[in-house]
C-alpha atoms as a PDB file:
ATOM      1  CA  UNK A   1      12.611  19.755  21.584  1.00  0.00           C
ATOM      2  CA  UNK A   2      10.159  22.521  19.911  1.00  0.00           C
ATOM      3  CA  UNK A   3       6.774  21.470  19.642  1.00  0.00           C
ATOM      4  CA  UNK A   4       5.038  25.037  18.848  1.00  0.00           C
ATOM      5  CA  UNK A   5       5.725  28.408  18.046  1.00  0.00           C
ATOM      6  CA  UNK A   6       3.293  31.399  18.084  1.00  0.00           C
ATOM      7  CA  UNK A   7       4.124  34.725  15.922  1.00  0.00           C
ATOM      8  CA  UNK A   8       3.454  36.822  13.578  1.00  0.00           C
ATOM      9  CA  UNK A   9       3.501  36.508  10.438  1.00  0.00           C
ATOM     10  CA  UNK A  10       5.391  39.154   8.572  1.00  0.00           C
ATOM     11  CA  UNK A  11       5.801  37.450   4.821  1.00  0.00           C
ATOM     12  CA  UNK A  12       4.385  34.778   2.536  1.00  0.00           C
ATOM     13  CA  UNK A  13       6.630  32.562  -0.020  1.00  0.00           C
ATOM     14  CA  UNK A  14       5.432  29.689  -1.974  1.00  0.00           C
ATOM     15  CA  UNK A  15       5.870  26.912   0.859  1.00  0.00           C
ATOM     16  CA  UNK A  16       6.691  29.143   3.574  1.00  0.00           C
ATOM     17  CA  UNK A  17       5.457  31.764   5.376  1.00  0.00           C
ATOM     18  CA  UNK A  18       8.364  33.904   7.975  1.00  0.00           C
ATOM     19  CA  UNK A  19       7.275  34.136  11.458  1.00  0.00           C
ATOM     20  CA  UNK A  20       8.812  36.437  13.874  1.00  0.00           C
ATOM     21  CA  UNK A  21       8.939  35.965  17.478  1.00  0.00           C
ATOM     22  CA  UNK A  22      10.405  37.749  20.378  1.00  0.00           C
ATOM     23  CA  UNK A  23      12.675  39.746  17.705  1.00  0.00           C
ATOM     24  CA  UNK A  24      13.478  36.574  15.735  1.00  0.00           C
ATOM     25  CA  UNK A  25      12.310  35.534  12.353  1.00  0.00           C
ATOM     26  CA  UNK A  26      11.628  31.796  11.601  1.00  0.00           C
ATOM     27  CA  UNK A  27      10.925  30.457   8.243  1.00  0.00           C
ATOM     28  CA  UNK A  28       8.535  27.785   8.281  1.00  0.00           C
ATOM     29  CA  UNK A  29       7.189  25.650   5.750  1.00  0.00           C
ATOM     30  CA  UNK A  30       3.598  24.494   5.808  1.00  0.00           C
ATOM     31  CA  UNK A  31       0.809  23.476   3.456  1.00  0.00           C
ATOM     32  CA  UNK A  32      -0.585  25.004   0.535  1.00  0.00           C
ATOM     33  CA  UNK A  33      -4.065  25.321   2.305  1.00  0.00           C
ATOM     34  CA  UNK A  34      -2.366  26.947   5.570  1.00  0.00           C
ATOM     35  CA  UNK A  35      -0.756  29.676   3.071  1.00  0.00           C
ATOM     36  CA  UNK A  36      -4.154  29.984   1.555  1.00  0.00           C
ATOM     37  CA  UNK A  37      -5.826  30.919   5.188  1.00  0.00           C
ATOM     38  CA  UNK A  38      -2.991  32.750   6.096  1.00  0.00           C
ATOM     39  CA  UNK A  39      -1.633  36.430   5.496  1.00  0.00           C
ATOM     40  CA  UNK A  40       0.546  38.457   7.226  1.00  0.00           C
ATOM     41  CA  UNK A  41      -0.425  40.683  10.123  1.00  0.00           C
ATOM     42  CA  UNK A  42      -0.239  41.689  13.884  1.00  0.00           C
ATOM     43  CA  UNK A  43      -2.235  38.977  14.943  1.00  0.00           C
ATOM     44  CA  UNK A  44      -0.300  35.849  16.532  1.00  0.00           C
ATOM     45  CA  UNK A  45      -0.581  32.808  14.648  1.00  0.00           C
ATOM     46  CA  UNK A  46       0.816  29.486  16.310  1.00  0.00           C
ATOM     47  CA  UNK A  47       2.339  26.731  14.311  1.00  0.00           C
ATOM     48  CA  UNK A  48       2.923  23.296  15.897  1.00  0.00           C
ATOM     49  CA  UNK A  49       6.387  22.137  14.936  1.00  0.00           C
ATOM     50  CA  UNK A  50       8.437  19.437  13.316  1.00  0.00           C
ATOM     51  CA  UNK A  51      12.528  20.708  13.067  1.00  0.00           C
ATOM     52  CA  UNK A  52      14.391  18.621  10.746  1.00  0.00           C
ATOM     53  CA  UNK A  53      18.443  18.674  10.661  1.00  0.00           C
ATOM     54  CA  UNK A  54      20.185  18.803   7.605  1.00  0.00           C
ATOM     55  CA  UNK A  55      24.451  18.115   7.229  1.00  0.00           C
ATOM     56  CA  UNK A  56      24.268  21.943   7.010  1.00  0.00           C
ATOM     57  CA  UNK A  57      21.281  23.583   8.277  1.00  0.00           C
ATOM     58  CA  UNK A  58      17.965  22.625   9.608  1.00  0.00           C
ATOM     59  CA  UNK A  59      14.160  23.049   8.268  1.00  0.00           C
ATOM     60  CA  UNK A  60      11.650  24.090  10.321  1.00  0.00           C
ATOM     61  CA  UNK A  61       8.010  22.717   9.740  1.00  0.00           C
ATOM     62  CA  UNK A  62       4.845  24.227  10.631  1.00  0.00           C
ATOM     63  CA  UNK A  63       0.844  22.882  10.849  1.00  0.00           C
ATOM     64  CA  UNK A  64      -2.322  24.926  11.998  1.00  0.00           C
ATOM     65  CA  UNK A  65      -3.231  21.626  13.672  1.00  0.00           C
ATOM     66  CA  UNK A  66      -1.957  18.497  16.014  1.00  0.00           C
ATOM     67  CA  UNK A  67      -2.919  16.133  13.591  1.00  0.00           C
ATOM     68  CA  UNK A  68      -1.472  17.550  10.421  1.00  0.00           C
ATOM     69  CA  UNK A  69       1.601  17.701  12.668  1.00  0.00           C
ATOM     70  CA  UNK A  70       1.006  13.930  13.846  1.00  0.00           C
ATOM     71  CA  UNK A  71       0.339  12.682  10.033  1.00  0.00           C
ATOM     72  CA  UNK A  72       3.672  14.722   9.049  1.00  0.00           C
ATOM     73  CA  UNK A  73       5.684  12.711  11.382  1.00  0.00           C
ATOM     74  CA  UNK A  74       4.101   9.249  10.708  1.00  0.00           C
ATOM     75  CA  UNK A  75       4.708  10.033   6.737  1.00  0.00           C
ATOM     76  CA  UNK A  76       8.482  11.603   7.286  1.00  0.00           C
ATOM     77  CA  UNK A  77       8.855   8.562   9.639  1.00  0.00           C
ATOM     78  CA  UNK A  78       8.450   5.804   6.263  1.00  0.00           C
ATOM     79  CA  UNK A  79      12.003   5.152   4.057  1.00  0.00           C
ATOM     80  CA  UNK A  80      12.264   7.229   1.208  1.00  0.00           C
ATOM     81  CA  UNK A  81       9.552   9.747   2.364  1.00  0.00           C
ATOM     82  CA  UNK A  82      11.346  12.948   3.555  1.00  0.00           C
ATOM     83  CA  UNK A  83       9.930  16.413   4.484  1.00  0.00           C
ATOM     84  CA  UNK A  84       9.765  17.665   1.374  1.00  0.00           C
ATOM     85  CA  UNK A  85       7.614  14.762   0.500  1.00  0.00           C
ATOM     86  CA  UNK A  86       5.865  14.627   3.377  1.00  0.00           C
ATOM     87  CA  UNK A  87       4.845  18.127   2.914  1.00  0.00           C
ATOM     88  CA  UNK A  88       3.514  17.538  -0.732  1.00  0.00           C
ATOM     89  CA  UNK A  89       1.295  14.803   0.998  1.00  0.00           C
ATOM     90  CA  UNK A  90      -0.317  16.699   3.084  1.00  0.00           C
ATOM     91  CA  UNK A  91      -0.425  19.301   0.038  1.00  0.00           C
ATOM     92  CA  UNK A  92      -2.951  17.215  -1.340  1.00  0.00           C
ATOM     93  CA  UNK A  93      -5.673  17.607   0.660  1.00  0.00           C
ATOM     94  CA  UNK A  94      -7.059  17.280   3.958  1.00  0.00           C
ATOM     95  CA  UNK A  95      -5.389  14.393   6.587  1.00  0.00           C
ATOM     96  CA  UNK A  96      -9.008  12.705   6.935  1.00  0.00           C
ATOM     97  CA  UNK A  97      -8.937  12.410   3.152  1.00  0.00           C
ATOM     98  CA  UNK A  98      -5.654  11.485   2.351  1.00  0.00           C
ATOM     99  CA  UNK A  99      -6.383   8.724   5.490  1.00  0.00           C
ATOM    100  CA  UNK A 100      -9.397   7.291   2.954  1.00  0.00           C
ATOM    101  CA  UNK A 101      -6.998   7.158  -0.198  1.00  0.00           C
ATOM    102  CA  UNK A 102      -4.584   5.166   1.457  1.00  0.00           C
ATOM    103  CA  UNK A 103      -6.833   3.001   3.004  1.00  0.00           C
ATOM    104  CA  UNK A 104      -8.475   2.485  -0.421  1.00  0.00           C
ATOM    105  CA  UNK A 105      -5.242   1.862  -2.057  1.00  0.00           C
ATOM    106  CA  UNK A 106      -5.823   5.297  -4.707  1.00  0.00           C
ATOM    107  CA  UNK A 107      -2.478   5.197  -6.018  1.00  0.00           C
ATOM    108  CA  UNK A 108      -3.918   8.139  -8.856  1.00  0.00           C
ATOM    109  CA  UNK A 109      -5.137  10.347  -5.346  1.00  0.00           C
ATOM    110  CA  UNK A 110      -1.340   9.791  -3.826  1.00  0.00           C
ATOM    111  CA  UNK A 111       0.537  10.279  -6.799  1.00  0.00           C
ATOM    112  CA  UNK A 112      -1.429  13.796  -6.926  1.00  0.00           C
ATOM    113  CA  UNK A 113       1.781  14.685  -4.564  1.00  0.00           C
ATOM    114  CA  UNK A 114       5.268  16.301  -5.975  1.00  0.00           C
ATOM    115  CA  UNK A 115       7.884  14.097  -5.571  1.00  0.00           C
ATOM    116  CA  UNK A 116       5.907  10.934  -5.017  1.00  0.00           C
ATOM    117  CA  UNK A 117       5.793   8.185  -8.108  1.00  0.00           C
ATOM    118  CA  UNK A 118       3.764   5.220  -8.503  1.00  0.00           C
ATOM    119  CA  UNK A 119       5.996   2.985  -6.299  1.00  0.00           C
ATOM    120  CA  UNK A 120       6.503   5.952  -3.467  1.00  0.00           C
ATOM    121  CA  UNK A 121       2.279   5.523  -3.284  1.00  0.00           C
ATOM    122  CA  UNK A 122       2.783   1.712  -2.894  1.00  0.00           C
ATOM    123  CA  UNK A 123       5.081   1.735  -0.173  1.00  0.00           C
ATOM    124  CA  UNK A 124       3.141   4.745   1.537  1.00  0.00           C
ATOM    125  CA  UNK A 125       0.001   2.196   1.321  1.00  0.00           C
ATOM    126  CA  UNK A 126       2.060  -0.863   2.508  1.00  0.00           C
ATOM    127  CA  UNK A 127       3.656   0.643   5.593  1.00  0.00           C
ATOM    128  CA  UNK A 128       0.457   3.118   7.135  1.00  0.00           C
ATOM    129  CA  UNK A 129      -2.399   0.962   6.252  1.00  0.00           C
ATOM    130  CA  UNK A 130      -2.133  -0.709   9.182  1.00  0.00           C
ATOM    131  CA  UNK A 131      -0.989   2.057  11.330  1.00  0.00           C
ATOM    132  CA  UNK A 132      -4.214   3.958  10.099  1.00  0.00           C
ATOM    133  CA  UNK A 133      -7.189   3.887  12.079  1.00  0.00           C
ATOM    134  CA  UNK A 134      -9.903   5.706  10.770  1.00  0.00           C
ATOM    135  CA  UNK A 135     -13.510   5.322   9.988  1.00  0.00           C
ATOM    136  CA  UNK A 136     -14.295   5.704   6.282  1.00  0.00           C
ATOM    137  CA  UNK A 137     -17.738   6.720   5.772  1.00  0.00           C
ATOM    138  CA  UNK A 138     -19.190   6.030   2.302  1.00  0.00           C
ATOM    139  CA  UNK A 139     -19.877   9.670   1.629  1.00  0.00           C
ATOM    140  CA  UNK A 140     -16.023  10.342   2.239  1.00  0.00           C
ATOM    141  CA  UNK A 141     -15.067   7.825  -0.552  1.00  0.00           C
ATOM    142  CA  UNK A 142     -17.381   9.284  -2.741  1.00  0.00           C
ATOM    143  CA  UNK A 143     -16.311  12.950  -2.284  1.00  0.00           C
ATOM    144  CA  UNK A 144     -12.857  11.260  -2.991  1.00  0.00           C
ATOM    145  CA  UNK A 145     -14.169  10.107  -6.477  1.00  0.00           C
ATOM    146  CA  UNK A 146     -16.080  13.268  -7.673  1.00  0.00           C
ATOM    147  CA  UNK A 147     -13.113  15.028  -6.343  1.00  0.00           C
ATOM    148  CA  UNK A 148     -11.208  12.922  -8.944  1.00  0.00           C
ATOM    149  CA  UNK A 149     -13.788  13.257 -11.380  1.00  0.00           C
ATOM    150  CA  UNK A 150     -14.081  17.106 -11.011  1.00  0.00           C
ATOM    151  CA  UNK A 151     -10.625  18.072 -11.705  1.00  0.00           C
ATOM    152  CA  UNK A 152     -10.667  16.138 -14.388  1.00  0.00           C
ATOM    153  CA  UNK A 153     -13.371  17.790 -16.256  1.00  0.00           C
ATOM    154  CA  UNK A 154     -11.502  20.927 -14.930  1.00  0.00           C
ATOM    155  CA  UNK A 155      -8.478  20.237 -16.139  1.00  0.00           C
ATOM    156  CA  UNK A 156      -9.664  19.476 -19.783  1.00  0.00           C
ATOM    157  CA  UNK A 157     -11.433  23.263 -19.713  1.00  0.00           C
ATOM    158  CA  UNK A 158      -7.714  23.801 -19.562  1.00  0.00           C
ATOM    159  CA  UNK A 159      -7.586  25.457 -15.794  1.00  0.00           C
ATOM    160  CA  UNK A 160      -4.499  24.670 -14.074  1.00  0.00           C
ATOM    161  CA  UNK A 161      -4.035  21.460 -12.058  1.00  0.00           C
ATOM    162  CA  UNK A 162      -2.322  23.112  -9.158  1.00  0.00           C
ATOM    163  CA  UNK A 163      -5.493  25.529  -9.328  1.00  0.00           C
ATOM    164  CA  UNK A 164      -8.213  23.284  -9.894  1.00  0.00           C
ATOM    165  CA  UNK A 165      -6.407  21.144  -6.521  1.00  0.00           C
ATOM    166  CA  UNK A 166      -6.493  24.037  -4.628  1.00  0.00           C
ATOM    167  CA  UNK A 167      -9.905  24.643  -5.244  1.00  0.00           C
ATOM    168  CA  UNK A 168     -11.113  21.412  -4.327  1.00  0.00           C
ATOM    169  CA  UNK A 169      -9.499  21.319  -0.993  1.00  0.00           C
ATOM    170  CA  UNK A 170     -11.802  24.531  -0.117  1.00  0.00           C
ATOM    171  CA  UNK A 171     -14.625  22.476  -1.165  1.00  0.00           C
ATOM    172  CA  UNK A 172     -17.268  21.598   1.653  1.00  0.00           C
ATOM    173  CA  UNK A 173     -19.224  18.378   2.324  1.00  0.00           C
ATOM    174  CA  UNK A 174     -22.340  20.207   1.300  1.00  0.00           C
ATOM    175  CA  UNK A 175     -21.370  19.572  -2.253  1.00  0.00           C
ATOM    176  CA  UNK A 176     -22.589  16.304  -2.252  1.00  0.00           C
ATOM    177  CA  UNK A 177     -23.430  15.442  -6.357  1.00  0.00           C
ATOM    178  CA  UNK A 178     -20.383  16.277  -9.218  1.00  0.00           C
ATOM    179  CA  UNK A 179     -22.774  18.947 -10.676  1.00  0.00           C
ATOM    180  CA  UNK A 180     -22.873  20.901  -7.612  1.00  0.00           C
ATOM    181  CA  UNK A 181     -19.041  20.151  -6.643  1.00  0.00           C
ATOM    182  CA  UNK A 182     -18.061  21.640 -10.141  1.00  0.00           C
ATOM    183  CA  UNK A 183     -20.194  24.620  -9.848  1.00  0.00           C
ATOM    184  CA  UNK A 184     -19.114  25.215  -7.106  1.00  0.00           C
ATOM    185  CA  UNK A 185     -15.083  25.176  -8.061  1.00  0.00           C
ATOM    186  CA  UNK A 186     -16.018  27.232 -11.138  1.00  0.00           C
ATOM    187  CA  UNK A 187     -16.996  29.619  -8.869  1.00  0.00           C
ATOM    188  CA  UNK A 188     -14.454  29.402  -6.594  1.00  0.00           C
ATOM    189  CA  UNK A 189     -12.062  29.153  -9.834  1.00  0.00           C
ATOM    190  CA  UNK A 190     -13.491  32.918 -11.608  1.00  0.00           C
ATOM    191  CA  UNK A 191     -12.030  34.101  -8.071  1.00  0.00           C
ATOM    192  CA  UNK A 192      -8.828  33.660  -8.357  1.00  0.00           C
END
């Protein structure tokens, strides 16, 4: 079974990036924050792996680390969550966050994912809550909420959603009040 593969990266799609090894190219898919980090160049970049067979072809899936790899499989592993899905999960944020919302029941944080309704969330909650073990700090929870909060005001300024996310997944813990986390993405936001 393939657990890893280290490359380089030679091109950058929307979900993908195409990493060639030993004279073969592989197209991966990965997260939106992995594309963001990565670009292509010389330098080897290793993925760990999840392959997924199709009737007609199979999908290869890629994660900078073990435990976005471990958190793919636990989420592909629950009915009616595939890849795809699984993917726009971990799309959302960072695995120690996305941990907290389910933990906390935040349907609205889950439901931040494309391809996952309001009764996808439920059953992601029912079936990992107990499989889950994590320690939720207070501060974690509450980055969770001005998160929320944040790309809400955001979003009203009339930035894009899919922007406004991507920004707050670059966010550090340093931000620690909603008046420093949203100058902080406005920054971040005149950048791009």
């Amino acid at each position: 079974m393939l657990y890893s593969l280290e490359g380089q990266i030679t091109e950058k799609g929307n979900d993908f990036v195409i990493l060639k090894q030993g004279g073969i190219s592989f197209k991966v898919f990965t997260t939106g924050e992995n594309l963001n980090k990565l670009k292509p160049s010389k330098k080897e970049t290793e993925f760990f792996c999840f392959l997924y067979f199709r009737q007609d072809h199979f999908e290869l899936y890629g994660f900078l680390k073990k435990e976005e790899l471990k958190f793919f499989e636990l989420l592909n592993g629950i009915s009616g969550i595939g890849p795809r899905t699984a993917l726009a999960i971990l799309s959302i944020d960072k695995v120690e966050k996305i941990m907290v919302a389910i933990l906390e029941k935040r349907i609205d944080f889950l439901t931040r994912a494309s391809g996952l309704g309001r009764k996808g969330a439920e059953r992601l909650i029912l079936e990992l809550q107990n499989k889950i073990q994590l320690k939720t700090t207070p501060a974690l929870s509450k980055s969770l909420e001005l998160d929320r909060e944040v790309e809400e005001v955001l979003v009203n300024l009339g930035y894009s959603q899919v922007k406004v996310r991507q920004v707050l997944s670059e966010l550090g813990a340093e931000f620690k009040t909603l008046e420093e986390r949203l100058r902080q993405a406005l920054k971040l936001l005149s950048r791009i």
